[in-house]
C-alpha atoms as a PDB file:
ATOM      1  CA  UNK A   1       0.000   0.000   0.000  1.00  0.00           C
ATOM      2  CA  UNK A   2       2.639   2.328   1.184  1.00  0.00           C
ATOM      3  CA  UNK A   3       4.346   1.214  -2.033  1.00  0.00           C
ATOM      4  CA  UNK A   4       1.235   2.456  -4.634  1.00  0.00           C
ATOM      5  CA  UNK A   5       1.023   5.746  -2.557  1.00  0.00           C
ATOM      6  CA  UNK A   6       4.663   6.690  -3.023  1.00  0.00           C
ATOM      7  CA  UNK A   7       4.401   5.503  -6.775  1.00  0.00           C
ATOM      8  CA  UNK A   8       1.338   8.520  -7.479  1.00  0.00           C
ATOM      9  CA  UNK A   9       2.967  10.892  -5.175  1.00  0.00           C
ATOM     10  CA  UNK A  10       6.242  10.534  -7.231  1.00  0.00           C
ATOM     11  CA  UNK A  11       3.888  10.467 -10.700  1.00  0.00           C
ATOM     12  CA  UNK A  12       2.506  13.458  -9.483  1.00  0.00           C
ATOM     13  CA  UNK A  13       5.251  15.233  -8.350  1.00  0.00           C
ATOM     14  CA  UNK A  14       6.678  14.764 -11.760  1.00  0.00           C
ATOM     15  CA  UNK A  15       3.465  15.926 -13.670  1.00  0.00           C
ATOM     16  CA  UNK A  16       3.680  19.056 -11.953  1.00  0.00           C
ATOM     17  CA  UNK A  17       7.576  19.293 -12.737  1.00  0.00           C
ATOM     18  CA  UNK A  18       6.623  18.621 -16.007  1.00  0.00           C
ATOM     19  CA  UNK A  19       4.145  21.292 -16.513  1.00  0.00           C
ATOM     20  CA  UNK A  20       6.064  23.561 -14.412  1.00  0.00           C
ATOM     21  CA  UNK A  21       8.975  23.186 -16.879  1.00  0.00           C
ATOM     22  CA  UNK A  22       7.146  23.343 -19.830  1.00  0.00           C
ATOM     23  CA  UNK A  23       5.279  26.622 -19.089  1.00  0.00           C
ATOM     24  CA  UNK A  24       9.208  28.524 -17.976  1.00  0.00           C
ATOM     25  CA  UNK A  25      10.017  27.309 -21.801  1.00  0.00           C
ATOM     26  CA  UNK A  26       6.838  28.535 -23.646  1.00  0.00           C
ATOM     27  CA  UNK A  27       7.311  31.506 -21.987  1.00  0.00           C
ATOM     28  CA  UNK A  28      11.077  31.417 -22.309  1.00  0.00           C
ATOM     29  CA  UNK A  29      10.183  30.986 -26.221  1.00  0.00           C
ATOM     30  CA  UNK A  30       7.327  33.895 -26.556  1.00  0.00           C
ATOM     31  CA  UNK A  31       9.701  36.098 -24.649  1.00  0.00           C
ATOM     32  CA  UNK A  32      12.970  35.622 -26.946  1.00  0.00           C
ATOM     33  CA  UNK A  33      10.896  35.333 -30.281  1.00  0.00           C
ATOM     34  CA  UNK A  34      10.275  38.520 -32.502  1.00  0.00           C
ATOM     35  CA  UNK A  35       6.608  39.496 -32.365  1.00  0.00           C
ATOM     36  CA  UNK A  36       4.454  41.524 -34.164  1.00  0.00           C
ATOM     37  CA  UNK A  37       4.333  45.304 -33.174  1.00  0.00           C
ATOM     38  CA  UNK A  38       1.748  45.843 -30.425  1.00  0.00           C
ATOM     39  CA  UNK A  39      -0.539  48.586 -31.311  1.00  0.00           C
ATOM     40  CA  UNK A  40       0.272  52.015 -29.567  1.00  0.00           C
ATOM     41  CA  UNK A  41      -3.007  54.341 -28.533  1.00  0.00           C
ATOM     42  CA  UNK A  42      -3.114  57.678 -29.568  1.00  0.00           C
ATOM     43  CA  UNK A  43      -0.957  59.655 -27.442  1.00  0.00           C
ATOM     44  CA  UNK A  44      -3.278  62.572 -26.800  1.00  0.00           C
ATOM     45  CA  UNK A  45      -6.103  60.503 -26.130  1.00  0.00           C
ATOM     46  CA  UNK A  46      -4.007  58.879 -23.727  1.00  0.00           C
ATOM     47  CA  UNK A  47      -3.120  61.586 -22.307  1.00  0.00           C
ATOM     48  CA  UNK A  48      -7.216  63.235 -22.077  1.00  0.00           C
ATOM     49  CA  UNK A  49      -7.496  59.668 -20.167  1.00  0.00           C
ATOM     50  CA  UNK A  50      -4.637  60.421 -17.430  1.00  0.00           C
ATOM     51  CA  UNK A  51      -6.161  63.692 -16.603  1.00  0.00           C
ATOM     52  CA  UNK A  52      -9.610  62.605 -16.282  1.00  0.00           C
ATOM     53  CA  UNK A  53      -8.382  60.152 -13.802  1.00  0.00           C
ATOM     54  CA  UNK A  54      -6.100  62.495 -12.258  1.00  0.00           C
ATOM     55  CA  UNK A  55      -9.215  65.129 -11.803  1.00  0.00           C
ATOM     56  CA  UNK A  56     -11.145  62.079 -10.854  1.00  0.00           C
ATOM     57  CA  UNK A  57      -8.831  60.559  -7.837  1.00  0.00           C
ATOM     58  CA  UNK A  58      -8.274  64.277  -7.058  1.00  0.00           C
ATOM     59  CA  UNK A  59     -12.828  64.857  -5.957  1.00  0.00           C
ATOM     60  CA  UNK A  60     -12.356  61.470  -4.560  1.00  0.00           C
ATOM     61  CA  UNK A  61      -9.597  62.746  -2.383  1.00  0.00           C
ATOM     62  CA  UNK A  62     -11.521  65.237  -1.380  1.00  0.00           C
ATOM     63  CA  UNK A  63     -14.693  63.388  -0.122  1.00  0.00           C
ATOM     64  CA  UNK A  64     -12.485  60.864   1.816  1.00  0.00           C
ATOM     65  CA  UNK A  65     -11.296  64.012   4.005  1.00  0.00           C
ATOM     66  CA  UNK A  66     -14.868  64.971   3.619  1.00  0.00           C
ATOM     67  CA  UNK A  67     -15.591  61.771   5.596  1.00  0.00           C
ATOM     68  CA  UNK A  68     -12.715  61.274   8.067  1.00  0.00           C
ATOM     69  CA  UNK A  69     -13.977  64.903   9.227  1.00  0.00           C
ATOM     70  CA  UNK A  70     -17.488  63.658   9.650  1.00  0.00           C
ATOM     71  CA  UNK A  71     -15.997  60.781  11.695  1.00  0.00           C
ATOM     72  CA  UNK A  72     -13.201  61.872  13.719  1.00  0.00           C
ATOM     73  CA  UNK A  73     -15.412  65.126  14.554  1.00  0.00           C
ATOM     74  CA  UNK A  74     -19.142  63.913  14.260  1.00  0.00           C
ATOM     75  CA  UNK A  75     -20.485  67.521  15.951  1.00  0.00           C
ATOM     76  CA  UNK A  76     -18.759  69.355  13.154  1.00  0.00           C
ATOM     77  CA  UNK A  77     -21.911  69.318  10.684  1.00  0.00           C
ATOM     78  CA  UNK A  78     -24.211  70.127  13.346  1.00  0.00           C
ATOM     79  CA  UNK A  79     -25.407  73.503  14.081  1.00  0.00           C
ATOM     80  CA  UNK A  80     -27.467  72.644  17.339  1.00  0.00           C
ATOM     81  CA  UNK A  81     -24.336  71.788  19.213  1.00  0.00           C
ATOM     82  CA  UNK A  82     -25.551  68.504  20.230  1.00  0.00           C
END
């Protein structure tokens, strides 16, 4: 018994070596080969997309110390002093 299980652990373990091995060289292979030029994005539209995400992360910026504000001072909004 102990005999089989050491047999399919040792199968296994040299499956997984296998495929382990095999992957490093296809990617070994795809990385070394000349490809095809990718196709570059217009620059300026690139660029539109950087600073819409800039202005965007910049509002969200602001309602996150919006927030911590509201939490770390919850009386802050109120006008009743309560």
């Amino acid at each position: 018994m102990m005999g089989l299980i050491t047999a399919l652990v040792m199968a296994g373990a040299t499956v997984v070596g296998l495929v382990i091995l095999g992957t490093i060289f296809l990617l070994g292979i795809r990385l070394v080969r000349p490809g095809a030029p990718k196709p570059r994005g217009n620059d300026a539209e690139e660029a539109q997309l950087l600073q819409e995400i800039h202005r965007s992360l910049s509002r969200l910026e602001d309602r996150v110390e919006n927030l911590e504000a509201l939490v770390l001072d919850p009386g802050r909004g109120r006008e009743d002093g309560q």
